[in-house]
C-alpha atoms as a PDB file:
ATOM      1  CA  UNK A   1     107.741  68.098 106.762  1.00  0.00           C
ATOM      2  CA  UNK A   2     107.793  70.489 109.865  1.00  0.00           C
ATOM      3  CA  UNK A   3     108.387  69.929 112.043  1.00  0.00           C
ATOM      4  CA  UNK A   4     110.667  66.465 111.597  1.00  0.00           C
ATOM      5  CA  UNK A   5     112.634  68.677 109.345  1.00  0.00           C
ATOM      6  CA  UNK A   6     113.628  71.208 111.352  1.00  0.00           C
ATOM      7  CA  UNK A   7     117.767  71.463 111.725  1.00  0.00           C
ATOM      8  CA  UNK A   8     120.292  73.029 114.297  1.00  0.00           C
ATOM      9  CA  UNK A   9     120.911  76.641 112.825  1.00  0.00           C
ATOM     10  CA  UNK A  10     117.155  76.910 111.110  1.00  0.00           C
ATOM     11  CA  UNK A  11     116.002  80.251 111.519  1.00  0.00           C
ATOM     12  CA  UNK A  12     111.398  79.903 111.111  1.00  0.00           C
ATOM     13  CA  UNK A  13     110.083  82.543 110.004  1.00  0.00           C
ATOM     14  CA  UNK A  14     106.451  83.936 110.532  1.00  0.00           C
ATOM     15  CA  UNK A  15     104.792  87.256 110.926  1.00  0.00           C
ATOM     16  CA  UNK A  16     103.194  87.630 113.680  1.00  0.00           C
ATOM     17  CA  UNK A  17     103.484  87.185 117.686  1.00  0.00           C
ATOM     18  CA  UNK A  18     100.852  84.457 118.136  1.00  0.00           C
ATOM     19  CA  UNK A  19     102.303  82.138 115.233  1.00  0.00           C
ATOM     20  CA  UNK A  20     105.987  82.480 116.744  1.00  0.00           C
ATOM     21  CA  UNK A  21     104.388  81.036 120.060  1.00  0.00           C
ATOM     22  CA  UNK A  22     102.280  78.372 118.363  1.00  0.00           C
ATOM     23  CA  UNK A  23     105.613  77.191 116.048  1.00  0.00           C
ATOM     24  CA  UNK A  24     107.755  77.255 119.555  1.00  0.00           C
ATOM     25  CA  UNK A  25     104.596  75.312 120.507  1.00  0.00           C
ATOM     26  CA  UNK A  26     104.727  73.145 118.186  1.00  0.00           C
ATOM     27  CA  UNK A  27     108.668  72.530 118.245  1.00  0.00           C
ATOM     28  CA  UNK A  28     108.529  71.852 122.305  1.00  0.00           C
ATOM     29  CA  UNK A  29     106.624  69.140 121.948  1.00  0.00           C
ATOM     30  CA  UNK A  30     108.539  67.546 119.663  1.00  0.00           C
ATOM     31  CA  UNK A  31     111.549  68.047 122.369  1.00  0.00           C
ATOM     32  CA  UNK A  32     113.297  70.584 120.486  1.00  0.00           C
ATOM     33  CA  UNK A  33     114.457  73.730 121.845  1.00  0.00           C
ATOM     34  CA  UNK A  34     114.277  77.467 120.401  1.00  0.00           C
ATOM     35  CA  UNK A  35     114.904  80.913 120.724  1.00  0.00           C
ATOM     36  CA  UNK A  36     111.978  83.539 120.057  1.00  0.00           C
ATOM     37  CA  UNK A  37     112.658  86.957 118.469  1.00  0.00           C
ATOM     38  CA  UNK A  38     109.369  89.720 117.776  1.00  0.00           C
ATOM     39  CA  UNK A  39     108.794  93.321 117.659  1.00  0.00           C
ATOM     40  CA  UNK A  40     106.998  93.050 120.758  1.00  0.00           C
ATOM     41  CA  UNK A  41     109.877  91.892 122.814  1.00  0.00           C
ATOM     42  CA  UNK A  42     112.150  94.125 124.740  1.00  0.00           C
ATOM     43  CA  UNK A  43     115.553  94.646 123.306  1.00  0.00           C
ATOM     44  CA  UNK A  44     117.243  92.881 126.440  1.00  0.00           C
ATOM     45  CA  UNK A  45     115.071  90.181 126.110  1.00  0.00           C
ATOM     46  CA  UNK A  46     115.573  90.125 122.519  1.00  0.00           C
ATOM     47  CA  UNK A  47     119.479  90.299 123.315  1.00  0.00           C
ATOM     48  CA  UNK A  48     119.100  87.107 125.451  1.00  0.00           C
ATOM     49  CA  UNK A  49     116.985  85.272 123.299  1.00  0.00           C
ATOM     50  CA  UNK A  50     119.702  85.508 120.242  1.00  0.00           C
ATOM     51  CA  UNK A  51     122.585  84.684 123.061  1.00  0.00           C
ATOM     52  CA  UNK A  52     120.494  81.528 123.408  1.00  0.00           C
ATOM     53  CA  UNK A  53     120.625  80.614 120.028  1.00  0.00           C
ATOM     54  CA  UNK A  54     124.359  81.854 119.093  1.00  0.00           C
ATOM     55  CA  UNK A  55     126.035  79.422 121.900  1.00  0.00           C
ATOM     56  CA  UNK A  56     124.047  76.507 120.348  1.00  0.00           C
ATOM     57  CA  UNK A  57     121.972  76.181 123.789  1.00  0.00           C
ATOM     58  CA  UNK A  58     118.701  76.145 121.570  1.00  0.00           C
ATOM     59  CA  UNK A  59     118.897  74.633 118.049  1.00  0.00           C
ATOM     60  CA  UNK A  60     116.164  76.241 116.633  1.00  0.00           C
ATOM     61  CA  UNK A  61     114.855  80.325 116.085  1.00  0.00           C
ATOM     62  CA  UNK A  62     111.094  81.182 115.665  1.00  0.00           C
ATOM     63  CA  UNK A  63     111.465  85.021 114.389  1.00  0.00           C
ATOM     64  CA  UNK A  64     109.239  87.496 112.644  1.00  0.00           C
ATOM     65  CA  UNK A  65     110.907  89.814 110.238  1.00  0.00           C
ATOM     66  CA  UNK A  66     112.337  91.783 113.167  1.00  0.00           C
ATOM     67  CA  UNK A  67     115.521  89.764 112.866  1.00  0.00           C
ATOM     68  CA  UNK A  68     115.995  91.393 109.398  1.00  0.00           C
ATOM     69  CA  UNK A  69     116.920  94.730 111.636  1.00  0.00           C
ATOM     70  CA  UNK A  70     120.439  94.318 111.517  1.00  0.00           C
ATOM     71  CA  UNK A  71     120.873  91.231 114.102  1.00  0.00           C
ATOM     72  CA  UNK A  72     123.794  88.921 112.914  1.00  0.00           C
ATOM     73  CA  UNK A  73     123.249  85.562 114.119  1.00  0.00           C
ATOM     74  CA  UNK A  74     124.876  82.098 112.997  1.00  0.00           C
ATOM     75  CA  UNK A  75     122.081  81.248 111.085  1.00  0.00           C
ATOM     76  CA  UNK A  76     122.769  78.361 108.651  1.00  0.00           C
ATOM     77  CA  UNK A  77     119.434  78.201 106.474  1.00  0.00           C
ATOM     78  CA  UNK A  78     116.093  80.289 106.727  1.00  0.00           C
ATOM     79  CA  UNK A  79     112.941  78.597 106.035  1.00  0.00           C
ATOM     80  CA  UNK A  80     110.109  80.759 105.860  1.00  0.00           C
ATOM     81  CA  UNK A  81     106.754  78.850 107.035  1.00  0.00           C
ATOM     82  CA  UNK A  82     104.956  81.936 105.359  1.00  0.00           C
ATOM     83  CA  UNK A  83     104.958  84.499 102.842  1.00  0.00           C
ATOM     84  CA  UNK A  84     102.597  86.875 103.430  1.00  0.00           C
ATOM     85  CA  UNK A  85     102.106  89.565 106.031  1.00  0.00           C
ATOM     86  CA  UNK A  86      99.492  91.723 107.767  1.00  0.00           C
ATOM     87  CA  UNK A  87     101.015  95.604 107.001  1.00  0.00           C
ATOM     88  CA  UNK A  88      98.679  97.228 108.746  1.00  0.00           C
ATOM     89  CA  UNK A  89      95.618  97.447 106.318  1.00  0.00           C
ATOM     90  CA  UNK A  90      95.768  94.667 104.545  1.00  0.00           C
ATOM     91  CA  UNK A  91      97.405  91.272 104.508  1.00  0.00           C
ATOM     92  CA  UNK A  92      99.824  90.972 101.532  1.00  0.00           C
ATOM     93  CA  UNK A  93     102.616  88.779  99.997  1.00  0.00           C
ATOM     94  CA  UNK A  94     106.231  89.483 100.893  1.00  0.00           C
ATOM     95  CA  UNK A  95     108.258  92.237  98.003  1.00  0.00           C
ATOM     96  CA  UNK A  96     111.157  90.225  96.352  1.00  0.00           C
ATOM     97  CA  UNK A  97     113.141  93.214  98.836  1.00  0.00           C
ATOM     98  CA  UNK A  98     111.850  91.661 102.240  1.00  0.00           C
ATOM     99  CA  UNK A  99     112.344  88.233 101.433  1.00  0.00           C
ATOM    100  CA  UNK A 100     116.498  89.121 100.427  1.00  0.00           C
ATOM    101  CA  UNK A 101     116.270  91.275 103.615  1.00  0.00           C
ATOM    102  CA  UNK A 102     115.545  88.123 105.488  1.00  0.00           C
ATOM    103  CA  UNK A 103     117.127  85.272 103.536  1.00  0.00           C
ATOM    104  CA  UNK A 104     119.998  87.051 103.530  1.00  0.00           C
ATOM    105  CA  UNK A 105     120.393  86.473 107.254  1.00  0.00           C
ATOM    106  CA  UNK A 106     121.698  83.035 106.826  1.00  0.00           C
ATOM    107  CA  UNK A 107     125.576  81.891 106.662  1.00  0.00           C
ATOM    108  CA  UNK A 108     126.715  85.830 108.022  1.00  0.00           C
ATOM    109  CA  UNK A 109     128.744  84.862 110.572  1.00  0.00           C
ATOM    110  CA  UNK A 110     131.440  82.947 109.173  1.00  0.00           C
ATOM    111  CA  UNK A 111     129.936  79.529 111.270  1.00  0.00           C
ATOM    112  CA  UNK A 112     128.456  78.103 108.118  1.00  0.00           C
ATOM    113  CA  UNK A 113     130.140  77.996 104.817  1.00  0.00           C
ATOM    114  CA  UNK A 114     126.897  78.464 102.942  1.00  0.00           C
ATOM    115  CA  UNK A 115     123.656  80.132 104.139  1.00  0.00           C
ATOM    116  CA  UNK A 116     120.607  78.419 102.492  1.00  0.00           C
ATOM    117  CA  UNK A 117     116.805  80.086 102.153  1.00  0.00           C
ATOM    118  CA  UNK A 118     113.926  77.914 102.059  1.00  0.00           C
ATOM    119  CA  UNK A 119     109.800  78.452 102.465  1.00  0.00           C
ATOM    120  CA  UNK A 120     107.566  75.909 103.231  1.00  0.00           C
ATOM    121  CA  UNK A 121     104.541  77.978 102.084  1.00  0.00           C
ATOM    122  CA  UNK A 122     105.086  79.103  98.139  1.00  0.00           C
ATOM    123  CA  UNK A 123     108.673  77.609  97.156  1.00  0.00           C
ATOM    124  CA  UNK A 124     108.348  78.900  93.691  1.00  0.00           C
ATOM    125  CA  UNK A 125     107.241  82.316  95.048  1.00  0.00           C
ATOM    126  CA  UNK A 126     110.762  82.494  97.134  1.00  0.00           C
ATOM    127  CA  UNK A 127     112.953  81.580  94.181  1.00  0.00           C
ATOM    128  CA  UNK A 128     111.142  84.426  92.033  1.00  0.00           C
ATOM    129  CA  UNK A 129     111.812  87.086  94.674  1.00  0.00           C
ATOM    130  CA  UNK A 130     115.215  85.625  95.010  1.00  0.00           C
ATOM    131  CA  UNK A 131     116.421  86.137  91.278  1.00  0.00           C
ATOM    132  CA  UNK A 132     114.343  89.008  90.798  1.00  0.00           C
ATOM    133  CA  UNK A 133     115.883  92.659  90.191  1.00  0.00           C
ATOM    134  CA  UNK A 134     115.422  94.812  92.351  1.00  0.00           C
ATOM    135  CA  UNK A 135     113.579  97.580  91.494  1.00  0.00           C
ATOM    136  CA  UNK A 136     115.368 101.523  91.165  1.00  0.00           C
ATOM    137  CA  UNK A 137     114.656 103.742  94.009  1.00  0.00           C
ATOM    138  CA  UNK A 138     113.518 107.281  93.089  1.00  0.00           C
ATOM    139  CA  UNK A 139     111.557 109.033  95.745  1.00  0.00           C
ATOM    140  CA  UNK A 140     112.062 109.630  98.769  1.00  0.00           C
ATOM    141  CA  UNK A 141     109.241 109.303 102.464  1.00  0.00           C
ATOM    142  CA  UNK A 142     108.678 112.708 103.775  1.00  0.00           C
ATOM    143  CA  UNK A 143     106.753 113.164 106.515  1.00  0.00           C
ATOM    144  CA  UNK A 144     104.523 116.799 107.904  1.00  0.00           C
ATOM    145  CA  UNK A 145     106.684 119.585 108.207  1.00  0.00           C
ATOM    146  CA  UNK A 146     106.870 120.958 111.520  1.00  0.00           C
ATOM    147  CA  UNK A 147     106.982 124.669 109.773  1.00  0.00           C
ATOM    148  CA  UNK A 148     103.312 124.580 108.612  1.00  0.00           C
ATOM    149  CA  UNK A 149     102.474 124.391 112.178  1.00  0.00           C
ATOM    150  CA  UNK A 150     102.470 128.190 111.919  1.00  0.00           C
ATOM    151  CA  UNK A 151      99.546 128.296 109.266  1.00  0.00           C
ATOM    152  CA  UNK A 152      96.286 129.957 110.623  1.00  0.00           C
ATOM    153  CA  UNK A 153      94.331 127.321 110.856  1.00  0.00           C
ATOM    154  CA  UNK A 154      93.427 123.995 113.242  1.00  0.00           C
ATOM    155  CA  UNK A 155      96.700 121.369 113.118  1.00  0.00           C
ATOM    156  CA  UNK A 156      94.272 118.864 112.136  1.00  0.00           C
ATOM    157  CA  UNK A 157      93.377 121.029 109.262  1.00  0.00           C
ATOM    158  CA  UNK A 158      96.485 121.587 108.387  1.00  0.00           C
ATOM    159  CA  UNK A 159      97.466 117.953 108.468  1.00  0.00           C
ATOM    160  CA  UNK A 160      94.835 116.845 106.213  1.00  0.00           C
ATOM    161  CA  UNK A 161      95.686 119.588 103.416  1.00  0.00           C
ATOM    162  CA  UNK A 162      99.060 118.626 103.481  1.00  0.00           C
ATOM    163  CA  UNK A 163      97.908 115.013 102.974  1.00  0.00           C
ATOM    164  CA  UNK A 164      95.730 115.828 100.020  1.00  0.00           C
ATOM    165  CA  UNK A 165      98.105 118.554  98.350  1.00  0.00           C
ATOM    166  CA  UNK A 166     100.029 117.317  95.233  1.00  0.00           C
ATOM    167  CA  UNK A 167     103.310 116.084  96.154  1.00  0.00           C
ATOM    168  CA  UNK A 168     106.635 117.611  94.376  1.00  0.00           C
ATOM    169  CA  UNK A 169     108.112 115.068  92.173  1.00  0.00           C
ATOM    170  CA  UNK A 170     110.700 112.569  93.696  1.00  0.00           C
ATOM    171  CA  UNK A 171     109.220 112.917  96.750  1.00  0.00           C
ATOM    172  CA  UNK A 172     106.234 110.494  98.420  1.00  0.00           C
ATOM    173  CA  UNK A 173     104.404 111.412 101.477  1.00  0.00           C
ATOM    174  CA  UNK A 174     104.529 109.505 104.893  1.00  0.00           C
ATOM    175  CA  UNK A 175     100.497 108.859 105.946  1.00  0.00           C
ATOM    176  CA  UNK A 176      99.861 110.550 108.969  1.00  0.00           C
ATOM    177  CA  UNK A 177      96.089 108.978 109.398  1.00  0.00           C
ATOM    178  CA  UNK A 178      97.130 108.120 112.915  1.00  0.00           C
ATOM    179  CA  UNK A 179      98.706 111.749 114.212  1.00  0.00           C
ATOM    180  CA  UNK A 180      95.377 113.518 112.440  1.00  0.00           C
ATOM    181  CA  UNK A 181      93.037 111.525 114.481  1.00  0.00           C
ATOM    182  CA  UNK A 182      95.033 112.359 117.483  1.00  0.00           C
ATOM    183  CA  UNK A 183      94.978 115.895 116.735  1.00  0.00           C
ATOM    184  CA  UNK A 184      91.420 115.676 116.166  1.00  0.00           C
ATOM    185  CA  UNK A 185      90.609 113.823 118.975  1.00  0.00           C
ATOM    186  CA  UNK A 186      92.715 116.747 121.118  1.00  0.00           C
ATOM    187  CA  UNK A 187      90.883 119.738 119.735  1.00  0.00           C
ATOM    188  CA  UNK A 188      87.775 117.853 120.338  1.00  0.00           C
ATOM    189  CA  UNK A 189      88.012 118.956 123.976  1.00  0.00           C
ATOM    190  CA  UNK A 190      88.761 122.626 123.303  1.00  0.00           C
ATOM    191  CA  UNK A 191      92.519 122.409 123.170  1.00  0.00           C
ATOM    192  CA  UNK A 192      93.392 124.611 120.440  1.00  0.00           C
ATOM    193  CA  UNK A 193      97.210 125.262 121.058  1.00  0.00           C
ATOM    194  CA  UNK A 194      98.781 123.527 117.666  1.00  0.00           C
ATOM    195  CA  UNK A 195     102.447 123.151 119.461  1.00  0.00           C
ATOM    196  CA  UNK A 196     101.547 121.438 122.319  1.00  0.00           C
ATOM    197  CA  UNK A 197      99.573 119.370 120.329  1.00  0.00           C
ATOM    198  CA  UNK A 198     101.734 118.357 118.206  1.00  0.00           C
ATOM    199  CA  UNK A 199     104.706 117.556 120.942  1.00  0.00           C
ATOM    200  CA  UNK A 200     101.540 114.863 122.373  1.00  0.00           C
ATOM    201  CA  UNK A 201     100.768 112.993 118.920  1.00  0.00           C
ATOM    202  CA  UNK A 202     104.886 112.764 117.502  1.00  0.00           C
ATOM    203  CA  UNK A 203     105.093 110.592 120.957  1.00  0.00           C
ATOM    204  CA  UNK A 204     105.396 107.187 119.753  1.00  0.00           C
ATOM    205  CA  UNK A 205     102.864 104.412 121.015  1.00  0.00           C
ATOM    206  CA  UNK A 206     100.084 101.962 120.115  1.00  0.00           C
ATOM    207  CA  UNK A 207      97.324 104.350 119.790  1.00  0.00           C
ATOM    208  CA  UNK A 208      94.942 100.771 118.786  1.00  0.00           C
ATOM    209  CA  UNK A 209      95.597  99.623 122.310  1.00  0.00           C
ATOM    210  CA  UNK A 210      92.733 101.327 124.446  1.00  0.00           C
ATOM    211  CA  UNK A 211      94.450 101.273 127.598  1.00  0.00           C
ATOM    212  CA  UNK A 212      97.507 103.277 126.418  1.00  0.00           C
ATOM    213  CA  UNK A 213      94.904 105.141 124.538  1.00  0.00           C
ATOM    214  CA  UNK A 214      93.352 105.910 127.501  1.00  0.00           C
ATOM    215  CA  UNK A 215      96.841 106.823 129.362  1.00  0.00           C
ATOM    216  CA  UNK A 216      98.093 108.937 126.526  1.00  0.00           C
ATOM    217  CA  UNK A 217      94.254 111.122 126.817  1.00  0.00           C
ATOM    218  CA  UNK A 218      95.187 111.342 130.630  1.00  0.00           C
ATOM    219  CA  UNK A 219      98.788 112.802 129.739  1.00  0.00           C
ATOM    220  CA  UNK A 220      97.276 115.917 127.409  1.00  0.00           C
ATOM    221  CA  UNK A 221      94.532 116.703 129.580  1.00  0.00           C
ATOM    222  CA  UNK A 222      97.154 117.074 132.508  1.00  0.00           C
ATOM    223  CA  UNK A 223      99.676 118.961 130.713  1.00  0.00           C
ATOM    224  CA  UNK A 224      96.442 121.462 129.581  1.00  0.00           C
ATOM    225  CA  UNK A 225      95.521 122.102 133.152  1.00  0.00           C
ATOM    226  CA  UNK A 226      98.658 122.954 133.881  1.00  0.00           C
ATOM    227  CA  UNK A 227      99.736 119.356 135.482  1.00  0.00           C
ATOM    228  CA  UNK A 228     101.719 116.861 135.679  1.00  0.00           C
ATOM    229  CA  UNK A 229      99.910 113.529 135.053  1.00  0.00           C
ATOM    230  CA  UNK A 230     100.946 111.250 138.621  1.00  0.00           C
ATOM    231  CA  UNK A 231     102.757 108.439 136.844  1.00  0.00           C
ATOM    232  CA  UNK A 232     103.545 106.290 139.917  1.00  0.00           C
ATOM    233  CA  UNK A 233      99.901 105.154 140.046  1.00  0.00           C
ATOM    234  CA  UNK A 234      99.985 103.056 136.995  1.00  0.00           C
ATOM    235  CA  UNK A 235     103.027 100.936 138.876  1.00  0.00           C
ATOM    236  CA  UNK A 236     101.826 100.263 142.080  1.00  0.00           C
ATOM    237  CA  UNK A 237     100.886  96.451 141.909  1.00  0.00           C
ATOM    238  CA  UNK A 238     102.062  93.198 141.571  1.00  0.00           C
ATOM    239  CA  UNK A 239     103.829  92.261 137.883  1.00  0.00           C
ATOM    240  CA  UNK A 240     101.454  90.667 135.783  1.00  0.00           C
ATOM    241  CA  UNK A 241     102.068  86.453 135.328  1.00  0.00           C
ATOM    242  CA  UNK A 242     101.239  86.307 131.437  1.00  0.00           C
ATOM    243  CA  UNK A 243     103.628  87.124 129.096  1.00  0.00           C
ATOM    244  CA  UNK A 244     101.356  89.105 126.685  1.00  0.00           C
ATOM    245  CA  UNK A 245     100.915  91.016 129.886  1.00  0.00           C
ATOM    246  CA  UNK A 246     104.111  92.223 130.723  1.00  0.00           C
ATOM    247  CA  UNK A 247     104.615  92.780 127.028  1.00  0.00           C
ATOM    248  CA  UNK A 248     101.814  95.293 126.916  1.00  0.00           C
ATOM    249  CA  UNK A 249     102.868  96.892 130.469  1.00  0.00           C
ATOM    250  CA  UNK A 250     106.797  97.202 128.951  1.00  0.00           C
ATOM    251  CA  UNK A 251     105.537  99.181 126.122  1.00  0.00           C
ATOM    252  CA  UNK A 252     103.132 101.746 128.432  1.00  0.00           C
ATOM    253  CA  UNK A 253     106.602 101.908 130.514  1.00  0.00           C
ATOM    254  CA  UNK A 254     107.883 103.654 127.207  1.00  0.00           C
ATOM    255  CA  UNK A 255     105.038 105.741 126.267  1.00  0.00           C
ATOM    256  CA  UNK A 256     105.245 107.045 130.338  1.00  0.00           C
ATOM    257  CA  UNK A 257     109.340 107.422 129.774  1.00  0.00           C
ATOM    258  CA  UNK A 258     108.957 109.582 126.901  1.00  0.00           C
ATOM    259  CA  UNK A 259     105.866 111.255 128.142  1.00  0.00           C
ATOM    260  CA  UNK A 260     107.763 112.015 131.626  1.00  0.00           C
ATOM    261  CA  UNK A 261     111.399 113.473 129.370  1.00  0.00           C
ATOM    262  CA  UNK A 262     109.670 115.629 126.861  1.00  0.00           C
ATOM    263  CA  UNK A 263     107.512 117.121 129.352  1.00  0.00           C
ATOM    264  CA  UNK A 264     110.195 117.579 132.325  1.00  0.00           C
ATOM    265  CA  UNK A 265     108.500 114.966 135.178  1.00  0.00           C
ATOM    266  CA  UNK A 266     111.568 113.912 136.218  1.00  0.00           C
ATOM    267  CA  UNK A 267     110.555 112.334 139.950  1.00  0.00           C
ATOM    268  CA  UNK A 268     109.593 108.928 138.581  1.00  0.00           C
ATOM    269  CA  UNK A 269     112.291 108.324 135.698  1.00  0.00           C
ATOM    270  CA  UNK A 270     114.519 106.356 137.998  1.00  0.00           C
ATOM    271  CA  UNK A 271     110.940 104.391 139.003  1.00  0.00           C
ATOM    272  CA  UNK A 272     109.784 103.606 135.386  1.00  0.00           C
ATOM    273  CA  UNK A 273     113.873 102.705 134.492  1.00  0.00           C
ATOM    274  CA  UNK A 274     113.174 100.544 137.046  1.00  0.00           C
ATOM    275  CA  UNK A 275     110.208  98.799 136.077  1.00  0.00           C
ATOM    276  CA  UNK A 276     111.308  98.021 132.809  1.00  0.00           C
ATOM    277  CA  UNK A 277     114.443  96.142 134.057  1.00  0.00           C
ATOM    278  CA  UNK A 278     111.507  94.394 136.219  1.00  0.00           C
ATOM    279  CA  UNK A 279     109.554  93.640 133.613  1.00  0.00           C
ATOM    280  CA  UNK A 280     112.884  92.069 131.391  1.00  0.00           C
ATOM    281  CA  UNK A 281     113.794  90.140 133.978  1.00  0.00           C
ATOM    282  CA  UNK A 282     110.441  88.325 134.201  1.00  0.00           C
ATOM    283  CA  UNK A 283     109.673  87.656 130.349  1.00  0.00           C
ATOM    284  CA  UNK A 284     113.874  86.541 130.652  1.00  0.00           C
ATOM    285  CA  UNK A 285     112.352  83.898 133.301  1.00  0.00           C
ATOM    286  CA  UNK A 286     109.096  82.906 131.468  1.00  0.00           C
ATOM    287  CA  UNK A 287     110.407  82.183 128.046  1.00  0.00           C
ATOM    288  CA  UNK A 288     113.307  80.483 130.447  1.00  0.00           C
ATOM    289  CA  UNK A 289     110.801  77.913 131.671  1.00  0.00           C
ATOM    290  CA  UNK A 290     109.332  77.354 128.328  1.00  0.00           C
ATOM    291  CA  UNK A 291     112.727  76.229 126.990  1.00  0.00           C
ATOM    292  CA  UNK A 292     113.816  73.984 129.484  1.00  0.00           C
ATOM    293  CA  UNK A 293     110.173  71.924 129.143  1.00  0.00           C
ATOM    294  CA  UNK A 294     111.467  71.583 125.481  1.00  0.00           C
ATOM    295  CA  UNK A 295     115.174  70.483 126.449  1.00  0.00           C
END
């Protein structure tokens, strides 16, 4: 029963930022001490976290699937507490691929003799995946073609045949839902120039989150008055206390640091470089303080 049966080496895993804090949750109280690992976390934080856990200083790791990213770590069994996932439309069971993908983290690193794979949610569904053969691949993601950029025609237009168009055989198309809505939402307010356009909505960032939403619309209109958009401003300020917090201001750090290289505002790189060590350091000391109340 979890969490009585929880070993040194156990890696948890769930799918989703709030369960990884409610299972750490769950595991402090009982006194026992663990590492957290999610997409949402900064690499260097990320980095620490797994030191934590490789010298033995906490027992236990609470991970989502991002461990399955090539991390090695001396895991000894994986227990997954669940077996389905939110993808992004719709929540779904795990393919027999992800759950090999993440089972197969256990017993890499020569610490363990064995590495074991275990689920507390659907046992019977883990040993199916497990034994299952995997299934041929034979097509390949593509995603829009820069070159159709020069069709006469809106981007957003062009975007959305391309989506609907037949695909050649062997070949599957990456949805781009999210970069025609941007492009929409550009030529909405009369900017009609389908390169710069398309240089704003390839930048990579949580479009769902309405304050980098709201950022990202204050970048394009800059850049189509001719401007630069004055990135110190969002800085200024005390660090936030909450974790969540600094999680969200780390990832507008990024969308600002790629904004300011592609479009040449150099003046605050150093700042923003800056910021995000800042902004390490202090989810480094929070998750710090969380740990040692479970020592």
């Amino acid at each position: 029963m979890f969490p009585e049966d929880v070993k040194k080496g156990d890696a948890l895993i769930v799918f989703s930022r709030r369960r990884v804090h409610e299972v750490a949750g769950e595991l402090q109280d009982y006194g026992i001490r663990c590492s957290l690992i999610y997409g949402a976390l900064p690499y260097d934080v990320r980095h620490e976290q797994a030191a934590l856990f490789s010298s033995g200083r906490n027992k236990v790791l609470v991970a989502t699937d991002a461990i399955g990213m090539g991390m090695n770590l001396p895991i000894r069994r994986v227990v997954f507490l669940e077996d389905d996932k939110f993808d992004g439309k719709s929540r779904r069971f795990l393919h027999s691929s992800e759950f090999k993908q993440i089972a197969g983290r256990a017993g890499r690193r020569g610490l363990y003799e064995k590495g074991y794979a275990a689920s507390a949610a659907r046992p019977g569904r883990l040993r199916r995946a497990l034994i299952e053969e995997d299934e041929t691949i034979d097509r390949a993601v593509i995603g829009f073609p820069r070159t159709l950029i020069g069709i006469d025609a809106p981007l957003s237009a062009i975007i959305r045949q391309w989506m609907d168009a037949e695909g050649n055989e062997g070949y599957e198309k990456e949805v781009a839902e999210r970069e025609l809505q941007l492009a929409r939402e550009m030529e909405a307010e009369g900017i009609d120039d389908k390169e710069f356009i398309y240089r704003f909505i390839t930048i990579p960032f949580d479009e769902k989150n309405e304050g980098m939403r709201g950022v990202f619309a204050e970048m394009y209109r800059a850049e189509w008055r001719g401007s630069h958009l004055s990135i110190p401003k969002h800085f200024w300020g005390e660090l936030p206390g909450g974790l969540r917090d600094l999680e969200v201001l780390y990832q507008l750090s990024d969308l600002l640091y790629i904004y300011g290289m592609r479009f040449g505002v150099e003046e605050p790189i150093e700042d923003i470089l800056s910021l995000k060590k800042e902004l390490s350091e202090k989810m480094i000391e929070i998750l710090s303080a969380k740990q040692r109340a479970g020592k």
